[in-house]
Protein backbone atom coordinates (compact mmCIF):
# COMPACT_ATOMS: atom_id res chain seq x y z
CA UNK A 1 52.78 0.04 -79.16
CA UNK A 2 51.55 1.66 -76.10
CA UNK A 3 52.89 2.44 -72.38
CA UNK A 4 51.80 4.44 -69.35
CA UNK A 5 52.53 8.34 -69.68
CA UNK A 6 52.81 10.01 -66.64
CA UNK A 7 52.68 13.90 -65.58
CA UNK A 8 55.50 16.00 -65.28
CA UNK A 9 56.51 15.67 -61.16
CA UNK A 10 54.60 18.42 -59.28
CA UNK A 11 56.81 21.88 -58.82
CA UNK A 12 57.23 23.85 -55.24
CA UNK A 13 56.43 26.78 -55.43
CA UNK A 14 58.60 29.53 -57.57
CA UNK A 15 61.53 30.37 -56.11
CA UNK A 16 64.09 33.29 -57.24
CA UNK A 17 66.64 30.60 -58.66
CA UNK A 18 63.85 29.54 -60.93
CA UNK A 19 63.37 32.52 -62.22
CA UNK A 20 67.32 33.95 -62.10
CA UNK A 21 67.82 29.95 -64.70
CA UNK A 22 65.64 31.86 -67.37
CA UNK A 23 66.84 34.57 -67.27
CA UNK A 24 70.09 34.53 -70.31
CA UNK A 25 67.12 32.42 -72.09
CA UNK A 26 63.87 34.63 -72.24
CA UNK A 27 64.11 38.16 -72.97
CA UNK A 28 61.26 37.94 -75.88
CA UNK A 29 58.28 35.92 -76.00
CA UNK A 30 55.22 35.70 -78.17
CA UNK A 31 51.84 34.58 -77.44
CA UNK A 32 49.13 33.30 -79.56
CA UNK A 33 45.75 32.76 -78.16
CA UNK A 34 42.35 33.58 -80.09
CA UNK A 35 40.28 35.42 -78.11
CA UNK A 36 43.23 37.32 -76.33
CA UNK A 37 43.70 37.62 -72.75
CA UNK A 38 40.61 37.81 -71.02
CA UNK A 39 40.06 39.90 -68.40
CA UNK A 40 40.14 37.52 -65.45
CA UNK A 41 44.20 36.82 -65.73
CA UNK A 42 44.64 32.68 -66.89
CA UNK A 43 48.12 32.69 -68.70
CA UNK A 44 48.93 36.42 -68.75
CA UNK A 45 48.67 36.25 -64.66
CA UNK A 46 50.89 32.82 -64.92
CA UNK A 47 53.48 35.35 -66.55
CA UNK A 48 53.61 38.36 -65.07
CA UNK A 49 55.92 37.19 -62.00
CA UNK A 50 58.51 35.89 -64.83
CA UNK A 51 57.89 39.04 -66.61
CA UNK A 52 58.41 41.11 -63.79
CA UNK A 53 61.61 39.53 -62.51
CA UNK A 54 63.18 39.23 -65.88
CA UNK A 55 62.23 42.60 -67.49
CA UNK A 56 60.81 40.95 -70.36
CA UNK A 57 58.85 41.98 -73.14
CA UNK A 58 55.31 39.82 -74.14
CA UNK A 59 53.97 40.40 -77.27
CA UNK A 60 50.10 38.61 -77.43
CA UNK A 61 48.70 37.88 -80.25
CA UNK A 62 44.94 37.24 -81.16
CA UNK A 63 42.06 38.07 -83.62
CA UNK A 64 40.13 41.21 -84.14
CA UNK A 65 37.27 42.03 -82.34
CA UNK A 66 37.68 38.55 -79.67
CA UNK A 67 40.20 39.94 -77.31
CA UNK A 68 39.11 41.24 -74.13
CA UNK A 69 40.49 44.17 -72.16
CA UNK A 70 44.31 43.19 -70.91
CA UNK A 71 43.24 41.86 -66.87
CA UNK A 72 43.76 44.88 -64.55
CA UNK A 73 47.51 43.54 -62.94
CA UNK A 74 48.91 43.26 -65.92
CA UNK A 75 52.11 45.56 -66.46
CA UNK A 76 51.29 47.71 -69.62
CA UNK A 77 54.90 48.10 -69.92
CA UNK A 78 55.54 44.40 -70.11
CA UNK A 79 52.80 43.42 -72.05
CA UNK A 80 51.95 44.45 -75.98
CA UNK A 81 48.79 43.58 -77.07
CA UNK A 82 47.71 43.02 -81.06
CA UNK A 83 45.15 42.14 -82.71
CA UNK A 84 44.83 40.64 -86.32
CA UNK A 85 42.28 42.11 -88.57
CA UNK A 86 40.74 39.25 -90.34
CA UNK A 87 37.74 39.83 -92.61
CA UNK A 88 34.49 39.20 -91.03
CA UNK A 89 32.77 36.91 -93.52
CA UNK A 90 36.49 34.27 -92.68
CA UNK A 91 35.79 34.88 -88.95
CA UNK A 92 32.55 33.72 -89.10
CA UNK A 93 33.62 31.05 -91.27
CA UNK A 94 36.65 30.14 -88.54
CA UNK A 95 33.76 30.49 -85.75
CA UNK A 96 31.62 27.56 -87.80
CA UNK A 97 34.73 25.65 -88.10
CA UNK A 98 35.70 25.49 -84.28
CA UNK A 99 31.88 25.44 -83.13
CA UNK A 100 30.41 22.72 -85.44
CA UNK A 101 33.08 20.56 -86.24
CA UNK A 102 36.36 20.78 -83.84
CA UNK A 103 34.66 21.40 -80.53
CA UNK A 104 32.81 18.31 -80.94
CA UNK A 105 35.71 16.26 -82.25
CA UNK A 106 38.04 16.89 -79.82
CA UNK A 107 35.48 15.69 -77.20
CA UNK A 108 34.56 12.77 -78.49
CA UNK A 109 31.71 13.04 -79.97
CA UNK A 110 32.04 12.90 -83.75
CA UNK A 111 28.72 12.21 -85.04
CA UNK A 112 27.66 15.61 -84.15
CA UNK A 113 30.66 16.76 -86.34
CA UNK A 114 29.68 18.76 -89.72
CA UNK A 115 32.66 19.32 -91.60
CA UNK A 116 32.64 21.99 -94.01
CA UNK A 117 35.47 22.60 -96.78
CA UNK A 118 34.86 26.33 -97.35
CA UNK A 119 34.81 26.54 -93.45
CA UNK A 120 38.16 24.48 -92.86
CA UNK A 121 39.89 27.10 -95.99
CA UNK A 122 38.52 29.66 -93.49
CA UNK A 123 40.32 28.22 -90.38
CA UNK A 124 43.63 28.06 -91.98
CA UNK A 125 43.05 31.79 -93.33
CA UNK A 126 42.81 33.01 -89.68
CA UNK A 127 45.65 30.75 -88.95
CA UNK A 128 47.67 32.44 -91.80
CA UNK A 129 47.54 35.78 -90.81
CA UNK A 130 47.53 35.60 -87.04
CA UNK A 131 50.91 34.44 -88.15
CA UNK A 132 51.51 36.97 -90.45
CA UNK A 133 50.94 39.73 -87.63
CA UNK A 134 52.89 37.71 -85.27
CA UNK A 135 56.06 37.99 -87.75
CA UNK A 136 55.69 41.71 -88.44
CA UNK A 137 56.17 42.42 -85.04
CA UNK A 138 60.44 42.74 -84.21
CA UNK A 139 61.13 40.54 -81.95
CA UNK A 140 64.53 41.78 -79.48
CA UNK A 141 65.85 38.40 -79.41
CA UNK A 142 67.17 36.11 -81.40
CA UNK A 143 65.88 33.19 -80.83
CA UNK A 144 62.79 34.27 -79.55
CA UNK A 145 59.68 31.89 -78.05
CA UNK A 146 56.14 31.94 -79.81
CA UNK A 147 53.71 30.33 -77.24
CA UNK A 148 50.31 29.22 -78.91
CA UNK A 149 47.16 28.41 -76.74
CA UNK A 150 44.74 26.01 -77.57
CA UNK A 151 43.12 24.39 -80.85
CA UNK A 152 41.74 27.39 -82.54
CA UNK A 153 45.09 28.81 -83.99
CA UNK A 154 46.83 25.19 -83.99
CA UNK A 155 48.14 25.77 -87.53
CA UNK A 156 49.92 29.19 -86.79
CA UNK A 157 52.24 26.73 -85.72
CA UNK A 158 54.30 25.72 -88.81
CA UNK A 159 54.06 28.86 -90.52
CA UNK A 160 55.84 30.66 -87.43
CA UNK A 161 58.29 27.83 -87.48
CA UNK A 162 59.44 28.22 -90.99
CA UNK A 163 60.67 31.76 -89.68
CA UNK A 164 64.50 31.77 -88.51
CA UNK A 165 64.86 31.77 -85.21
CA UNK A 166 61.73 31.07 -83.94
CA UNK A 167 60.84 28.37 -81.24
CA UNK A 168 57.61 27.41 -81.31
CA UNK A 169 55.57 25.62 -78.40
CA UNK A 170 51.66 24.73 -78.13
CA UNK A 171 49.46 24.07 -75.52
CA UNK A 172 46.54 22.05 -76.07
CA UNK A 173 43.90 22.94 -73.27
CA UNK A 174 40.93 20.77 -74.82
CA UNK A 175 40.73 16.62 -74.95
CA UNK A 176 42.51 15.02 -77.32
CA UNK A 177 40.44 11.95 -78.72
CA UNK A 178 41.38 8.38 -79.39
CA UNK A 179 43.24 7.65 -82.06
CA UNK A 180 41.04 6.12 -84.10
CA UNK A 181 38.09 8.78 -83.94
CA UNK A 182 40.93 11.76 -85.35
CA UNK A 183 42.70 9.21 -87.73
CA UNK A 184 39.46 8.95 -89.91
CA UNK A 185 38.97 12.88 -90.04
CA UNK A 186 39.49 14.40 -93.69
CA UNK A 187 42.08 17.10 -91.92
CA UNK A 188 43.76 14.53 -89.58
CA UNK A 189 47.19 14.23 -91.29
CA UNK A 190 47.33 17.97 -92.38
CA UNK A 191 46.23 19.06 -88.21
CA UNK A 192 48.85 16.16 -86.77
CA UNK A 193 51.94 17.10 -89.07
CA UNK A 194 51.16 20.81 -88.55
CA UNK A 195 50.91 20.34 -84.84
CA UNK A 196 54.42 18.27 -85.63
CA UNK A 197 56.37 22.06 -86.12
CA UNK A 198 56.09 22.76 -82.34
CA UNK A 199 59.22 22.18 -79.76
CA UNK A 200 56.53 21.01 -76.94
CA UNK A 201 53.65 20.34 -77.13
CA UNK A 202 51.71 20.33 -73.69
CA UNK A 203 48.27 18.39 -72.71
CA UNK A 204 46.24 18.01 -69.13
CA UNK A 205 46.37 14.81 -68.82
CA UNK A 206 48.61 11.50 -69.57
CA UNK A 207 45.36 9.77 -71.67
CA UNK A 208 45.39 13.20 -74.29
CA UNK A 209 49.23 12.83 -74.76
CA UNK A 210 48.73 8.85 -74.99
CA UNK A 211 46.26 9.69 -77.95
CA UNK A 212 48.32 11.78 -79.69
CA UNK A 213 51.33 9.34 -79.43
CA UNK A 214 49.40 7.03 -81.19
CA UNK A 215 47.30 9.40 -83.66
CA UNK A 216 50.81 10.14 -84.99
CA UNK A 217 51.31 6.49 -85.39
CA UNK A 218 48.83 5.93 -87.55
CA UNK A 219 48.57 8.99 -89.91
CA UNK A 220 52.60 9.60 -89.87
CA UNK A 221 54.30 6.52 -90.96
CA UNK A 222 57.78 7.74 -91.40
CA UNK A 223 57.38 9.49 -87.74
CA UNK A 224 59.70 8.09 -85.10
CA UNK A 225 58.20 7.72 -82.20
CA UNK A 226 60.20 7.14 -79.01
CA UNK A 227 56.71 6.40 -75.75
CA UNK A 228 59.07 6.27 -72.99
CA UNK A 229 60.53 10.04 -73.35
CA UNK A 230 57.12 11.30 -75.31
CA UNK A 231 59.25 12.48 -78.44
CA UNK A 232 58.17 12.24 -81.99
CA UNK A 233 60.66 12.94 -85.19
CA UNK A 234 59.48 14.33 -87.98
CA UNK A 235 61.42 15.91 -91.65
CA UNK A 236 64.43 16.65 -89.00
CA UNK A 237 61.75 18.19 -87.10
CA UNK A 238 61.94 16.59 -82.78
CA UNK A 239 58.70 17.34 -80.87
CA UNK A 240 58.52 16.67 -77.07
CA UNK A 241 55.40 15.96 -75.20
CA UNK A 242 54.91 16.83 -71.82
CA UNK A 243 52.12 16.73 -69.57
CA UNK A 244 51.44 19.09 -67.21
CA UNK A 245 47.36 19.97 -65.45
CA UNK A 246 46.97 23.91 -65.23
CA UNK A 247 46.87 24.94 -61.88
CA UNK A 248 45.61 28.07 -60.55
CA UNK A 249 46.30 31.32 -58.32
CA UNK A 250 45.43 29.48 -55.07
CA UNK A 251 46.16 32.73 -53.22
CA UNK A 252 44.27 34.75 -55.28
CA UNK A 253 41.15 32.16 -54.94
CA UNK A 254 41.90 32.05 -50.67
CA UNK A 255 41.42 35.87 -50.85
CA UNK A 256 38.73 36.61 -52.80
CA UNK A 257 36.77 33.83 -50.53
CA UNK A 258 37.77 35.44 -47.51
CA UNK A 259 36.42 38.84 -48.77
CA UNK A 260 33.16 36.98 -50.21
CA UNK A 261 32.89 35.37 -47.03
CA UNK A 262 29.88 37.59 -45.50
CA UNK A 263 28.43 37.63 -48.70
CA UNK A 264 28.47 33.54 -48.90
CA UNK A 265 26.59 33.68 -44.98
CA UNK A 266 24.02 35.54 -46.75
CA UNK A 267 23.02 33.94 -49.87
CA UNK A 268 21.02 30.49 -47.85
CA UNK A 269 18.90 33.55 -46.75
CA UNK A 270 18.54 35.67 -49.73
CA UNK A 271 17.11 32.66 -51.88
CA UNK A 272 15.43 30.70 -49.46
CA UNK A 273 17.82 27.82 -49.87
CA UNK A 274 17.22 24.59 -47.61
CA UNK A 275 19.78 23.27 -44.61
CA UNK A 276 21.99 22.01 -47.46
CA UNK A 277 22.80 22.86 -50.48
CA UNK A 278 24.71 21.28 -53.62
CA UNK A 279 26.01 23.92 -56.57
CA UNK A 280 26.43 23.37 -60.31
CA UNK A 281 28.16 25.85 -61.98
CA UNK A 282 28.12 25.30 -66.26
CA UNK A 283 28.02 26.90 -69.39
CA UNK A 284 24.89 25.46 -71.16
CA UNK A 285 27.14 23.52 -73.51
CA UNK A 286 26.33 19.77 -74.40
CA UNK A 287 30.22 18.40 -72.95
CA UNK A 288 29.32 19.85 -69.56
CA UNK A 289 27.06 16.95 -68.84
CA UNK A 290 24.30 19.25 -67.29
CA UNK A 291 21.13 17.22 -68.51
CA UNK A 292 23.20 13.96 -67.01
CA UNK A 293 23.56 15.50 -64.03
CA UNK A 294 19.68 16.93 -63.79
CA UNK A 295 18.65 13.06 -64.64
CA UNK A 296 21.12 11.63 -61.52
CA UNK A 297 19.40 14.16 -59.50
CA UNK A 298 16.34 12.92 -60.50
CA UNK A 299 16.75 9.74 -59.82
CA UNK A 300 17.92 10.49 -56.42
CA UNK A 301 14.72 12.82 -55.62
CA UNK A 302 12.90 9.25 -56.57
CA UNK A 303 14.78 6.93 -54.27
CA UNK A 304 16.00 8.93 -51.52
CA UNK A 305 12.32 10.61 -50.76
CA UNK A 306 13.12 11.28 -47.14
CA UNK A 307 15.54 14.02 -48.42
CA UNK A 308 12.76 16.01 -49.57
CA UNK A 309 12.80 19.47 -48.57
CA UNK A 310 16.09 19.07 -46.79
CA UNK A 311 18.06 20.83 -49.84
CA UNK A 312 18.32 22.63 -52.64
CA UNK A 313 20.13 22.16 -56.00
CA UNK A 314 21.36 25.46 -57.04
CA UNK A 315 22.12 25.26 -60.67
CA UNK A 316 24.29 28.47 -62.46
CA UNK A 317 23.66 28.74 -65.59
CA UNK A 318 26.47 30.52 -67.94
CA UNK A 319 25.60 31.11 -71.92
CA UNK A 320 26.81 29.08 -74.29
CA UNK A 321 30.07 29.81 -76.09
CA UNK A 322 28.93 29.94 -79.82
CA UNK A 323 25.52 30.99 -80.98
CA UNK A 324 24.48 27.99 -82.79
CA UNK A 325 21.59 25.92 -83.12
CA UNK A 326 22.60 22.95 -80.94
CA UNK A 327 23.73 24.91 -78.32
CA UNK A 328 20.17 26.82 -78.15
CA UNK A 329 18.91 23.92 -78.44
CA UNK A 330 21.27 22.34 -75.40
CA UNK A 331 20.10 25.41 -73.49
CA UNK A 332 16.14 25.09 -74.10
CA UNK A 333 16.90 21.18 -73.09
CA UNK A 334 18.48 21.74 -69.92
CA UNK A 335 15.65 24.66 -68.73
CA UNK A 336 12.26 22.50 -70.07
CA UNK A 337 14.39 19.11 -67.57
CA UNK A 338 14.67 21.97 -64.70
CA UNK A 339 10.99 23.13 -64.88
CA UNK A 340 9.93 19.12 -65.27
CA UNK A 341 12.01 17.77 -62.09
CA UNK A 342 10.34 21.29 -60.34
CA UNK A 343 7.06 20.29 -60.87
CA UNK A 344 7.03 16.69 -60.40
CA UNK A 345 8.98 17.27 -56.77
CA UNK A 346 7.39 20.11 -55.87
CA UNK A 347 6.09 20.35 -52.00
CA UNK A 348 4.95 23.13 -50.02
CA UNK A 349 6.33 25.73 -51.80
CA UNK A 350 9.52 23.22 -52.07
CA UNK A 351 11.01 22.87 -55.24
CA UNK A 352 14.25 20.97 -55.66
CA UNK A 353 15.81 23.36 -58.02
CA UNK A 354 17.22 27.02 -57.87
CA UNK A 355 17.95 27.90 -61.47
CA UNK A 356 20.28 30.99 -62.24
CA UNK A 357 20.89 32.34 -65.29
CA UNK A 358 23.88 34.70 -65.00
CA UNK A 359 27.69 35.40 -65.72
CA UNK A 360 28.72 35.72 -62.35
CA UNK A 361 32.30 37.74 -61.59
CA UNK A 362 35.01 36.03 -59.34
CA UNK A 363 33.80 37.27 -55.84
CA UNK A 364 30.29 36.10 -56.48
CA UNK A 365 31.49 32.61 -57.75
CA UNK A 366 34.32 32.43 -54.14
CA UNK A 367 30.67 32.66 -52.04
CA UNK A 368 28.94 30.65 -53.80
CA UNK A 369 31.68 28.24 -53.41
CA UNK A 370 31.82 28.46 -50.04
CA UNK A 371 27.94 28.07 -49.47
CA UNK A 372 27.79 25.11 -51.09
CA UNK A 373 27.91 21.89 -49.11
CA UNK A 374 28.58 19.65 -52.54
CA UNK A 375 30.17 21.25 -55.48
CA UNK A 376 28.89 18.83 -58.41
CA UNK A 377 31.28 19.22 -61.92
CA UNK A 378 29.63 16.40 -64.30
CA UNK A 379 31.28 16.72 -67.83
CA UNK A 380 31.21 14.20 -69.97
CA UNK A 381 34.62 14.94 -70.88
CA UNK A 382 36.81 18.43 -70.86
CA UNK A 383 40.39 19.30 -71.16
CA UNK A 384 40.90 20.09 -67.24
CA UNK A 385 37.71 22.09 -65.61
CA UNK A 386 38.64 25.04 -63.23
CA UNK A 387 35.89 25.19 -61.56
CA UNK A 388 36.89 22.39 -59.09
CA UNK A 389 39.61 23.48 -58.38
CA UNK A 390 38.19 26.72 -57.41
CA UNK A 391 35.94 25.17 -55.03
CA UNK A 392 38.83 23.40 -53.75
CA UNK A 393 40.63 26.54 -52.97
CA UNK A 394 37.81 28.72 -51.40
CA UNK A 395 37.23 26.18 -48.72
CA UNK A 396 39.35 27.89 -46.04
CA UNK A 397 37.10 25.64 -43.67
CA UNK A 398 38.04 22.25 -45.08
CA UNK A 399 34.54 21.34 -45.43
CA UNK A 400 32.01 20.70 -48.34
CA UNK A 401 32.84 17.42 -50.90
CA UNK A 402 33.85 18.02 -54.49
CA UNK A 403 31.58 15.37 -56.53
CA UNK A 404 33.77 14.95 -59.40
CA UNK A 405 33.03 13.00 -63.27
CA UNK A 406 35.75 10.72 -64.17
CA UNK A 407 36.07 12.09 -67.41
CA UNK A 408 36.70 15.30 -66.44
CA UNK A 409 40.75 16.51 -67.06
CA UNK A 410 41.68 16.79 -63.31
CA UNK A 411 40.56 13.84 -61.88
CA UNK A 412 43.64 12.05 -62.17
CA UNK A 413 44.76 14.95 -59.92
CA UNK A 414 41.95 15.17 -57.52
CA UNK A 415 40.76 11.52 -57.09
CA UNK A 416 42.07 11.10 -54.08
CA UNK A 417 39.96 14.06 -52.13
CA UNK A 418 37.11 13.94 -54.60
CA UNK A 419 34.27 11.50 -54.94
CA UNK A 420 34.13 10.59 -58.37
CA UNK A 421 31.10 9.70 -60.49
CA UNK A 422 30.53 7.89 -64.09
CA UNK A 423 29.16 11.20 -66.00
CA UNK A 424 26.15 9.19 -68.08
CA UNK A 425 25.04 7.29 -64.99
CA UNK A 426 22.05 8.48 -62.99
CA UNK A 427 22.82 6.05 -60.89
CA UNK A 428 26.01 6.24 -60.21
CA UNK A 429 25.35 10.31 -59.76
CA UNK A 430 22.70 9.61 -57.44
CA UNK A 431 24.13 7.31 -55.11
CA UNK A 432 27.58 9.50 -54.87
CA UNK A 433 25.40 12.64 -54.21
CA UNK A 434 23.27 10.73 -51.13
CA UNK A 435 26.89 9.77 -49.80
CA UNK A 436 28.32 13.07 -50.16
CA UNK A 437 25.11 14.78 -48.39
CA UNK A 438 25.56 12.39 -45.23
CA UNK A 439 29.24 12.04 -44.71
CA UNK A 440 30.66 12.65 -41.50
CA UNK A 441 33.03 15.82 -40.67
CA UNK A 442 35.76 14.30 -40.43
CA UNK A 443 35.43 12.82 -44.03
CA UNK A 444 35.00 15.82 -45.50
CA UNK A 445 37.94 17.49 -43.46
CA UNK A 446 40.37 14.80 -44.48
CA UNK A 447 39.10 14.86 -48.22
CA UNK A 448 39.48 18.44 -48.42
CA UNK A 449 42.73 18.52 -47.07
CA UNK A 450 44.24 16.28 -49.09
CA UNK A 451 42.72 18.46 -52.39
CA UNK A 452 44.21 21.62 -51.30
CA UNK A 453 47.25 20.00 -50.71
CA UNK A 454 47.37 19.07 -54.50
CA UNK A 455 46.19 22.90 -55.05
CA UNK A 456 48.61 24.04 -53.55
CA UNK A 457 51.79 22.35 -55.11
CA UNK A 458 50.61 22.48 -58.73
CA UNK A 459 50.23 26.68 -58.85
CA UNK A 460 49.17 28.71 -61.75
CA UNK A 461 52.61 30.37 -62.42
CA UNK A 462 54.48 27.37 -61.48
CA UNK A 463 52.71 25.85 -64.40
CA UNK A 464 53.50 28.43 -67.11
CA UNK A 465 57.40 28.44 -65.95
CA UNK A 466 57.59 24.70 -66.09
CA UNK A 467 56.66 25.10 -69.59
CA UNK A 468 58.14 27.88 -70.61
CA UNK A 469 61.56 26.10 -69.23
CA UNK A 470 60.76 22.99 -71.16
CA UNK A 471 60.65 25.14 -74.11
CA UNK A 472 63.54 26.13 -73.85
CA UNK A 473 65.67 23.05 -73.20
């Protein structure tokens, strides 16, 4: 059995009231994510209004030497940040785990997938005493909210829950695969009943939470499952589904660009970039779809030959996330395809690509943004992707076209604004990119308008209270 799930109803803004209706229910909460808060904001930002209005206390949880310095707005008062000293031999056995078997899983691409037993007994050791630390810590409520982030800690999740009076919630920020791909997995019941202890559990997008729905089906069979309110019961155990795309801090985003904007003037100049010019910004990771997107551009150097010398491809270029062999070996792919399309297409002193290797911080990335006449996100599938919505967001002058892969998480969201390509077809890529590069003004105004529209009533923070209120129903 099957039916349509659709997102949780877009939120305005946060208002006082929304905040004042949490605040007899929230005076402790606990968050789980593995490699801590990062130092750009994400969910601590989402919380700190909620913090700051209701005087609570956050607790955040993650693993020894992953967690980044708390971000720089964060109230050191509100916050409490901990992190669980694991051995290093079951870390690295945990990092394997997540790089070699459940990142490529959970995207869909499970012949890549290595699955190691010592490696799995390693994953549910980190799990084990991440939840341990969590439990040592007093909470000052009773009950009191554990929040987990994403797949690497999922099984935290019913060892916290065996604890009186604690609510338990997860977010799931990667894909969720179909059914049938997970079902055959030799951890696939243990992952789905485990995942079965949370309250809520949250996903992107309406196809991950379809997925699950019927994952459940065929690994749980005593599981009722009720598709039209996206509940599953388990051992006296009710888990609600809801699903709800990440926003982010549009305001945030529409200042940075407007300090970055002399920089962004300056950069066509600086690199010797061509009348127009069409950004890629990726980590060098095989799901990003960067080697697609190098072949659509080839294939649009091929048939659209007046177009020559008329732009430049600037292509970012962020590290990998694991050191492992077939993501060097991703990396060395994508580099050898950019120095092959460079010297095929070369003219003049013209070559079609500007490759940059670099981390770049948040002001660099607003100009860049706002340089860039087509913003070009190709994954071949993610949970959400950012990065458009970034773009989005830093285009204070309605201009420049968001070219956009179906499979990425917010296209449902952004379809309307963006032009959307099939990921794996050059093309498909290269005839969206040709009608990106000529479309008229107004086009681009009305496209762009309508995608900071969406921006704007799907917020960072308005996400994490909708969940955190959800929770707590």
């Amino acid at each position: 059995m099957s039916t349509v799930i659709q997102p949780a109803p877009l939120l305005q803004p946060t208002s006082i009231e929304d905040l004042s209706s949490l605040e007899i229910h929230l005076p402790t909460l606990k968050v789980i994510s593995y490699s801590g808060p990062g130092n750009t904001g994400g969910v601590p930002t989402s919380l700190e209004p909620i913090v700051k209005r209701l005087g609570t206390k956050v607790h955040w949880f993650s693993v020894e030497n992953e967690n980044a310095p708390a971000p720089s707005n964060i109230s050191s008062s509100a916050f409490a940040f901990y992190s669980a000293k694991v051995h290093d031999k079951i870390i690295q056995g945990h990092k394997r785990f997540c790089a070699r078997y459940l990142w490529p899983l959970f995207h869909g691409i499970d012949s890549t997938t290595e699955f190691d037993p010592e490696d799995w007994k390693a994953y549910k050791q980190v799990c084990t005493r991440v939840s341990s630390e969590c439990q040592s810590v007093l909470s000052q409520s009773f009950p009191t909210l554990c929040w987990l982030n994403d797949y690497q800690l999922s099984l935290c999740a019913p060892l916290i829950a065996a604890e009186r009076g604690m609510i338990v919630c997860l977010f799931w920020h990667v894909p969720w695969p179909e059914a049938q791909l997970i079902a055959k997995q030799p951890i696939a019941k243990e992952l789905v009943e485990g995942l079965l202890s949370n309250r809520l559990l949250g996903f992107h997008t309406a196809e991950y939470a379809q997925n699950f729905l019927q994952t459940v089906a065929l690994l749980v069979k005593d599981a009722r499952i009720d598709y039209v309110n996206m509940t599953v019961t388990h051992e006296n155990c009710k888990t609600q589904l809801t699903v709800m795309p990440m926003g982010i801090d549009v305001l945030k985003w529409q200042n940075l660009a407007r300090a970055a904007r002399p920089v962004s003037e300056a950069l066509a100049v600086k690199h010797r970039l061509a009348n127009q010019i069409i950004l890629g910004i990726d980590r060098l990771d095989y799901t990003k779809g960067v080697l697609e997107k190098l072949e659509g551009l080839q294939t649009f150097l091929l048939s659209e030959t007046d177009m020559h010398r008329r732009f430049h491809f600037v292509q970012i270029s962020q590290k990998p996330q694991w050191k492992e062999a077939r993501f060097n070996e991703y990396e060395e792919q994508v580099k050898n395809k950019i120095a092959e399309i460079n010297a095929r297409f070369a003219s003049n002193g013209w070559e079609p690509i500007v490759h940059i290797e670099a981390h770049l911080n948040q002001k660099e990335l607003a100009a860049w943004y706002q340089a860039a006449d087509v913003m070009a996100v190709n994954p071949l599938r993610d949970g959400l992707n950012l990065i458009a919505k970034e773009y989005v967001a830093c285009r204070h002058d309605e201009q420049g076209v968001l070219l956009l892969s179906e499979k990425a998480g917010c296209a449902a969201e952004l379809n309307q604004g963006a032009l959307i390509v099939d990921p794996q077809s050059g093309e498909h890529f290269a005839k969206q990119l040709s009608r990106a590069l000529s479309m008229p003004v107004e086009e681009k105004r009305r496209r762009m308008m309508s995608l900071r529209h969406v921006l704007g009533w799907n917020q960072l923070h308005d996400w994490a209270l909708n969940f955190l209120k959800q929770a707590l129903c």
